[in-house]
PDB file of N, CA and C in Angstrom:
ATOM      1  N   UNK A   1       5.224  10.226   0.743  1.00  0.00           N
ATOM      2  CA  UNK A   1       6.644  10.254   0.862  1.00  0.00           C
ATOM      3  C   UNK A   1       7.205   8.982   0.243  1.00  0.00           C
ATOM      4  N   UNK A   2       8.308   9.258  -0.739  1.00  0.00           N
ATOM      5  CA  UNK A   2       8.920   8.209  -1.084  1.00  0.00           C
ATOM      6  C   UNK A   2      10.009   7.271  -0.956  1.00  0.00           C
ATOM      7  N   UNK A   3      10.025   6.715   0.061  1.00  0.00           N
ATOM      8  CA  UNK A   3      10.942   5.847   0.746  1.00  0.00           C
ATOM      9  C   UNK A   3      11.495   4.708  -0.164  1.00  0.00           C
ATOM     10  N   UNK A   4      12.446   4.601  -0.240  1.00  0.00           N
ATOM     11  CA  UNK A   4      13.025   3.437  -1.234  1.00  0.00           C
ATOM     12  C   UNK A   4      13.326   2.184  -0.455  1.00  0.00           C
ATOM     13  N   UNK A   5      12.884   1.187  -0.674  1.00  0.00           N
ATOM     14  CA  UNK A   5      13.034  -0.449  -0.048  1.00  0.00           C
ATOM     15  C   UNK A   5      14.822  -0.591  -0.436  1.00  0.00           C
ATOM     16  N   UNK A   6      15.021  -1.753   0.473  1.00  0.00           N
ATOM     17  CA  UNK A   6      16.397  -2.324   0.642  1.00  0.00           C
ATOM     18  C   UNK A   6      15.982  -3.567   0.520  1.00  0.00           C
ATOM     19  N   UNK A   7      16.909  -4.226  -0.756  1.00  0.00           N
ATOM     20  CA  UNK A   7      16.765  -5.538  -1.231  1.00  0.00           C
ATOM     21  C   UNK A   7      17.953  -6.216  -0.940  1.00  0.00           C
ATOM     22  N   UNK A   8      18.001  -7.108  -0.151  1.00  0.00           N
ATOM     23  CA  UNK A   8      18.863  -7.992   0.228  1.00  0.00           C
ATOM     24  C   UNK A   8      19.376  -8.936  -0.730  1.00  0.00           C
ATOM     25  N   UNK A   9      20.299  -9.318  -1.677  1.00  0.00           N
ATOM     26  CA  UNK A   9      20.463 -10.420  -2.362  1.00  0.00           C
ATOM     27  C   UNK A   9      21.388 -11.122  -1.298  1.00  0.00           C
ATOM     28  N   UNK A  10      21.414 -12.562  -1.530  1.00  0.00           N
ATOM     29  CA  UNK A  10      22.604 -13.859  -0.831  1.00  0.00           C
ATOM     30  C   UNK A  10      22.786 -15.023  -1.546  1.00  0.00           C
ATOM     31  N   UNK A  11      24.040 -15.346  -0.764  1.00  0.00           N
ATOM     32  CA  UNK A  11      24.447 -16.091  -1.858  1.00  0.00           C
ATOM     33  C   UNK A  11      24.895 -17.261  -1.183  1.00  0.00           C
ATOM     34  N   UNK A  12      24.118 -18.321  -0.753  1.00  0.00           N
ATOM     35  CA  UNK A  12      24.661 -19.365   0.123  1.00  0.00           C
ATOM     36  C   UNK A  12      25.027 -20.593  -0.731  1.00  0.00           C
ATOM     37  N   UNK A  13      25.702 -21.229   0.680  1.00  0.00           N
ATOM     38  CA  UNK A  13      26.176 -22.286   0.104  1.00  0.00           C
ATOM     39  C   UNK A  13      24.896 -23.381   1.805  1.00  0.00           C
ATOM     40  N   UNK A  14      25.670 -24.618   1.180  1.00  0.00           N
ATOM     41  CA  UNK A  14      24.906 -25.503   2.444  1.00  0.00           C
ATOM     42  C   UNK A  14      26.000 -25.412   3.764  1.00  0.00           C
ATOM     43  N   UNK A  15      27.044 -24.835   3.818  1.00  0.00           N
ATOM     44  CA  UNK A  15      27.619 -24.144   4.908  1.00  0.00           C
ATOM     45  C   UNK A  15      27.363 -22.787   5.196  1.00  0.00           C
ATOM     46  N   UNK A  16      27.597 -21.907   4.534  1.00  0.00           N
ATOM     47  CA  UNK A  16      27.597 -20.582   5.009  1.00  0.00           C
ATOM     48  C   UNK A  16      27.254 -19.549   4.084  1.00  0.00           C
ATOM     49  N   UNK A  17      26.509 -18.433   4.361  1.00  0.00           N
ATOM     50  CA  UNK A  17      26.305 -17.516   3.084  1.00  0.00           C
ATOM     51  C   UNK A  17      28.026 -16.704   3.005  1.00  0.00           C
ATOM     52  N   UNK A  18      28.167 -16.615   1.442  1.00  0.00           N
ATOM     53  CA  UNK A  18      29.285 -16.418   0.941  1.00  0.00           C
ATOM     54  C   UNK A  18      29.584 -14.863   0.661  1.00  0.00           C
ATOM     55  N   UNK A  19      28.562 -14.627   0.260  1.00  0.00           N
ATOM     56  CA  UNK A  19      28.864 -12.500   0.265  1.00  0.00           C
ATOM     57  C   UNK A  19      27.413 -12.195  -0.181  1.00  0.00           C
ATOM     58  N   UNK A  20      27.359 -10.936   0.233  1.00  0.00           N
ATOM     59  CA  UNK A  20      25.510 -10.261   0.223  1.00  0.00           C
ATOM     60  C   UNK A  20      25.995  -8.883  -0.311  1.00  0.00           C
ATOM     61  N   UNK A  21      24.892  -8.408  -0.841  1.00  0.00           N
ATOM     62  CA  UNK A  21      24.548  -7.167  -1.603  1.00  0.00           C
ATOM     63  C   UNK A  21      23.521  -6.576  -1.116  1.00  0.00           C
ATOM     64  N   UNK A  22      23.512  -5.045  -0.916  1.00  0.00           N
ATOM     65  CA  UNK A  22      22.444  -4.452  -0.372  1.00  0.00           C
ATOM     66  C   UNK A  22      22.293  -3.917  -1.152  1.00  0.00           C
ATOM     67  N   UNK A  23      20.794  -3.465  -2.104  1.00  0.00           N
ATOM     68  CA  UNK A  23      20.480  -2.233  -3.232  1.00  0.00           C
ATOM     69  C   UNK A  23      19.598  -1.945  -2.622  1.00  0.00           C
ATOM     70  N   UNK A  24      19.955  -0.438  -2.913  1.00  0.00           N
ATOM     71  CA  UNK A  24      18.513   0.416  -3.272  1.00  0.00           C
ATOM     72  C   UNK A  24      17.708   0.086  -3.766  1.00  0.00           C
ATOM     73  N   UNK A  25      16.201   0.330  -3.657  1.00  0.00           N
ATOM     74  CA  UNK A  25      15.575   0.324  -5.043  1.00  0.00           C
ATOM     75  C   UNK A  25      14.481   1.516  -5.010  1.00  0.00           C
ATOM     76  N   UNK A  26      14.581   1.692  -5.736  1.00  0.00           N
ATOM     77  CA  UNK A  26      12.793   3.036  -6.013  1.00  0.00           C
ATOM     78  C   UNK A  26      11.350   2.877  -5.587  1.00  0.00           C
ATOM     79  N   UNK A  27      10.984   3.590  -4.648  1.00  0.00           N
ATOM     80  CA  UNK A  27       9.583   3.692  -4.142  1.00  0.00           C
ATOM     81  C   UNK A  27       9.027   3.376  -4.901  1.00  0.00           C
ATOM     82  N   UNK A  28       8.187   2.507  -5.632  1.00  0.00           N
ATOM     83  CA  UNK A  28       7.236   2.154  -6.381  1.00  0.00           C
ATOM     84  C   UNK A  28       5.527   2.570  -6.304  1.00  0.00           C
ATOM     85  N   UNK A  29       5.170   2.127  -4.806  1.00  0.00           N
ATOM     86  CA  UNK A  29       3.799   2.543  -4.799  1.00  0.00           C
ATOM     87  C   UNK A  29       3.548   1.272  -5.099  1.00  0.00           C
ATOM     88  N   UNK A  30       2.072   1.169  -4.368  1.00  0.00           N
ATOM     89  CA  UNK A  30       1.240  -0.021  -4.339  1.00  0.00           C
ATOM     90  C   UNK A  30       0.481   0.218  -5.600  1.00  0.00           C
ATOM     91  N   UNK A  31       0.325  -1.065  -6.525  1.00  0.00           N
ATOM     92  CA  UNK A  31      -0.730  -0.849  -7.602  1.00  0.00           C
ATOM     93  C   UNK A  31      -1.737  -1.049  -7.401  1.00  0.00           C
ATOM     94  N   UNK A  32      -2.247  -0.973  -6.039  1.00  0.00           N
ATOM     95  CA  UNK A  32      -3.458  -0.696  -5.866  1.00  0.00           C
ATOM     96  C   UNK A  32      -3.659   0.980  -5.425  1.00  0.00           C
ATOM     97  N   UNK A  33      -2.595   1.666  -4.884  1.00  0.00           N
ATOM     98  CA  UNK A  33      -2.627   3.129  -5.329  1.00  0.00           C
ATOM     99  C   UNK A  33      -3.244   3.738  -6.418  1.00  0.00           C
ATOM    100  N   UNK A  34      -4.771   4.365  -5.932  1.00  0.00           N
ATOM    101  CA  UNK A  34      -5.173   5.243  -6.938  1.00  0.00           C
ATOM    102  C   UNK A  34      -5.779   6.631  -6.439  1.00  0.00           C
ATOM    103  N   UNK A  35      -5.525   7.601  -7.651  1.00  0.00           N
ATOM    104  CA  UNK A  35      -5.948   8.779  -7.118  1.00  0.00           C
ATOM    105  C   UNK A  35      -7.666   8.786  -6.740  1.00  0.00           C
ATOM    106  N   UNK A  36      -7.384  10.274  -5.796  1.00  0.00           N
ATOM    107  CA  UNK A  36      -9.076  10.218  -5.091  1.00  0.00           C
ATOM    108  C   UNK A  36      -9.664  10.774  -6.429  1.00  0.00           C
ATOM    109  N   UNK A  37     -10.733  11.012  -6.492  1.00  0.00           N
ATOM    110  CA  UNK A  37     -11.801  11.351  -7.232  1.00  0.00           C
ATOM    111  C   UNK A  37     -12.926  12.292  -6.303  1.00  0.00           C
ATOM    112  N   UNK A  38     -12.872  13.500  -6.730  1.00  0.00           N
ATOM    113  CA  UNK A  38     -13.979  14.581  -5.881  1.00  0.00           C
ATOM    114  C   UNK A  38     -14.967  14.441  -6.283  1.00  0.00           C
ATOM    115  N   UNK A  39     -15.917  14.034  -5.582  1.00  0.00           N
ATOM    116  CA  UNK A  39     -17.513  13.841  -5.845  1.00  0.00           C
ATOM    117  C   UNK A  39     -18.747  15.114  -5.178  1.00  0.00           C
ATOM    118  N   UNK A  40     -17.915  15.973  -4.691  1.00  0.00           N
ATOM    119  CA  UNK A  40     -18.517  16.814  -4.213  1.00  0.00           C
ATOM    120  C   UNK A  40     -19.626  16.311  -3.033  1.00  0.00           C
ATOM    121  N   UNK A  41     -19.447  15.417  -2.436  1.00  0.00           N
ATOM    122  CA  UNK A  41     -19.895  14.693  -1.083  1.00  0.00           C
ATOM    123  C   UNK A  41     -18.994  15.300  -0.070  1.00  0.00           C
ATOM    124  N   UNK A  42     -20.018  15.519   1.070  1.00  0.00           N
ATOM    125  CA  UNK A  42     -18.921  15.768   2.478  1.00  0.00           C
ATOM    126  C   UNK A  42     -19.030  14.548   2.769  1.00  0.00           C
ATOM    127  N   UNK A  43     -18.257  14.325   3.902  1.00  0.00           N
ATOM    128  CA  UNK A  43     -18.193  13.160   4.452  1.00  0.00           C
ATOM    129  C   UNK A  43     -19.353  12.782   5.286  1.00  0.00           C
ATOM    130  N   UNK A  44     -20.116  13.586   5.718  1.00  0.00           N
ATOM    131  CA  UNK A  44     -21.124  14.166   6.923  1.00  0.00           C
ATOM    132  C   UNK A  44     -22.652  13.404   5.582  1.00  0.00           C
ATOM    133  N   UNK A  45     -22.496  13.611   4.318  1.00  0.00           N
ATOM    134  CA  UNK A  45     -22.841  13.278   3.655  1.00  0.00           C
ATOM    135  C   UNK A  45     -23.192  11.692   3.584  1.00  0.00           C
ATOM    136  N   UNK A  46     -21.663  11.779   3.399  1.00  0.00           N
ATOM    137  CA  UNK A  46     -22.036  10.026   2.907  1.00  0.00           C
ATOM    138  C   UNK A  46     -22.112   8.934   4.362  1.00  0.00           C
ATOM    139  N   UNK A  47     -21.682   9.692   5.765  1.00  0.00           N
ATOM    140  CA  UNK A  47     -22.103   8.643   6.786  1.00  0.00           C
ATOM    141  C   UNK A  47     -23.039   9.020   7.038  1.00  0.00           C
ATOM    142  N   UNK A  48     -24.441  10.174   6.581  1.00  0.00           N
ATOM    143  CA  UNK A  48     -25.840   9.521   6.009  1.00  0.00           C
ATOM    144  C   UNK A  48     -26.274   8.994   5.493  1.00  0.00           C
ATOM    145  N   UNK A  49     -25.482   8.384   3.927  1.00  0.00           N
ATOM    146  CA  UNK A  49     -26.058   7.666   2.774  1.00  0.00           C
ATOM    147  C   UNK A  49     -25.825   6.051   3.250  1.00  0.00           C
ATOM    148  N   UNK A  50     -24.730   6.148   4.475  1.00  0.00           N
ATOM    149  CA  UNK A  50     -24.576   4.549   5.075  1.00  0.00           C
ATOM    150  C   UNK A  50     -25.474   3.956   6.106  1.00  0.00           C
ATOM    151  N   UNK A  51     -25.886   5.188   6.812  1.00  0.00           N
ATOM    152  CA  UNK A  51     -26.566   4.565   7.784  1.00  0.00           C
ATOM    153  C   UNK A  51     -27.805   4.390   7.292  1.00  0.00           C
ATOM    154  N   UNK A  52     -28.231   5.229   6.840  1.00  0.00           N
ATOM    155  CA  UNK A  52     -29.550   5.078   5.599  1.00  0.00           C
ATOM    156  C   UNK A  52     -29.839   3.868   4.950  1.00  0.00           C
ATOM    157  N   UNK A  53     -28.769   3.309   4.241  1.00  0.00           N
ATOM    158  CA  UNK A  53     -28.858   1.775   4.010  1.00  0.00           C
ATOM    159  C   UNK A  53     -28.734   0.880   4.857  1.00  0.00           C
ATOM    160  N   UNK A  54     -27.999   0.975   5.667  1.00  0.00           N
ATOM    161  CA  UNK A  54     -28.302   0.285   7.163  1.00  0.00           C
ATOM    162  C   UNK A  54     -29.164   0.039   7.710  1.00  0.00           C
ATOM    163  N   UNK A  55     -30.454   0.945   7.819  1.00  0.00           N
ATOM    164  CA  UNK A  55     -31.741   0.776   8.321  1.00  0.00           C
ATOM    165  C   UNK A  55     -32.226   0.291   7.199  1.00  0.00           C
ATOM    166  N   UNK A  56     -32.149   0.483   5.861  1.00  0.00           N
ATOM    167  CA  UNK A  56     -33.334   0.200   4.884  1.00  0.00           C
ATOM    168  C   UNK A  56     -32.733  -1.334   4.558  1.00  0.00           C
ATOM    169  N   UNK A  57     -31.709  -1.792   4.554  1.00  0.00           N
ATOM    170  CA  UNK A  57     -30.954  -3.116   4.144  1.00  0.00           C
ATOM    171  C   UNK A  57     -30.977  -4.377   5.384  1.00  0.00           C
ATOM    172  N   UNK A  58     -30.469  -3.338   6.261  1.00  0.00           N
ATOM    173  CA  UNK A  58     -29.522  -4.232   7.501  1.00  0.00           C
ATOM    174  C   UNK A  58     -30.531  -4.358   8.466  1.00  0.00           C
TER     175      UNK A  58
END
Protein backbone atom coordinates (compact mmCIF):
# COMPACT_ATOMS: atom_id res chain seq x y z
CA UNK A 1 0.00 0.00 0.00
CA UNK A 2 1.09 3.33 -0.93
CA UNK A 3 0.96 5.85 1.65
CA UNK A 4 2.44 9.21 0.87
CA UNK A 5 4.78 10.94 3.70
CA UNK A 6 4.06 14.57 4.96
CA UNK A 7 7.00 16.87 4.75
CA UNK A 8 7.05 19.58 7.04
CA UNK A 9 9.06 22.66 5.76
CA UNK A 10 9.78 25.89 8.56
CA UNK A 11 10.85 28.76 8.55
CA UNK A 12 12.30 30.20 11.80
CA UNK A 13 13.64 32.94 13.03
CA UNK A 14 15.69 33.03 16.66
CA UNK A 15 12.20 34.13 18.04
CA UNK A 16 9.57 32.30 16.50
CA UNK A 17 8.83 30.06 13.47
CA UNK A 18 7.32 32.44 10.87
CA UNK A 19 4.96 30.25 8.49
CA UNK A 20 5.14 26.31 7.65
CA UNK A 21 4.16 24.31 4.67
CA UNK A 22 2.79 20.93 4.65
CA UNK A 23 3.42 18.73 1.22
CA UNK A 24 2.56 15.75 0.09
CA UNK A 25 4.95 13.68 -1.24
CA UNK A 26 4.86 10.17 -3.17
CA UNK A 27 5.32 6.77 -1.60
CA UNK A 28 8.65 6.02 -2.73
CA UNK A 29 9.55 2.62 -1.28
CA UNK A 30 12.60 1.66 0.47
CA UNK A 31 15.64 1.07 -1.91
CA UNK A 32 16.26 -1.65 -0.26
CA UNK A 33 12.79 -2.98 -1.60
CA UNK A 34 13.29 -5.86 -3.83
CA UNK A 35 11.19 -8.26 -5.57
CA UNK A 36 10.97 -12.01 -4.23
CA UNK A 37 12.50 -14.45 -6.47
CA UNK A 38 10.74 -18.17 -6.62
CA UNK A 39 13.17 -20.78 -6.02
CA UNK A 40 10.84 -23.45 -5.88
CA UNK A 41 11.82 -24.16 -2.04
CA UNK A 42 9.02 -24.59 0.56
CA UNK A 43 9.71 -23.07 3.46
CA UNK A 44 9.51 -26.53 5.37
CA UNK A 45 12.45 -26.87 3.00
CA UNK A 46 14.71 -24.41 3.78
CA UNK A 47 14.13 -24.55 7.86
CA UNK A 48 15.83 -27.98 7.01
CA UNK A 49 18.66 -26.58 5.01
CA UNK A 50 19.18 -24.23 8.39
CA UNK A 51 19.10 -26.45 10.91
CA UNK A 52 21.24 -28.78 8.93
CA UNK A 53 23.95 -26.22 9.00
CA UNK A 54 23.42 -25.63 12.44
CA UNK A 55 24.42 -29.00 13.46
CA UNK A 56 27.14 -29.37 10.79
CA UNK A 57 28.60 -25.55 11.50
CA UNK A 58 27.24 -24.45 14.90
Amino acid sequence: MDIPSIRLLLEATHRAVRSFVLQLEPAGGSPLDVAGVDLGVTTDEIVTMIREGRERYG
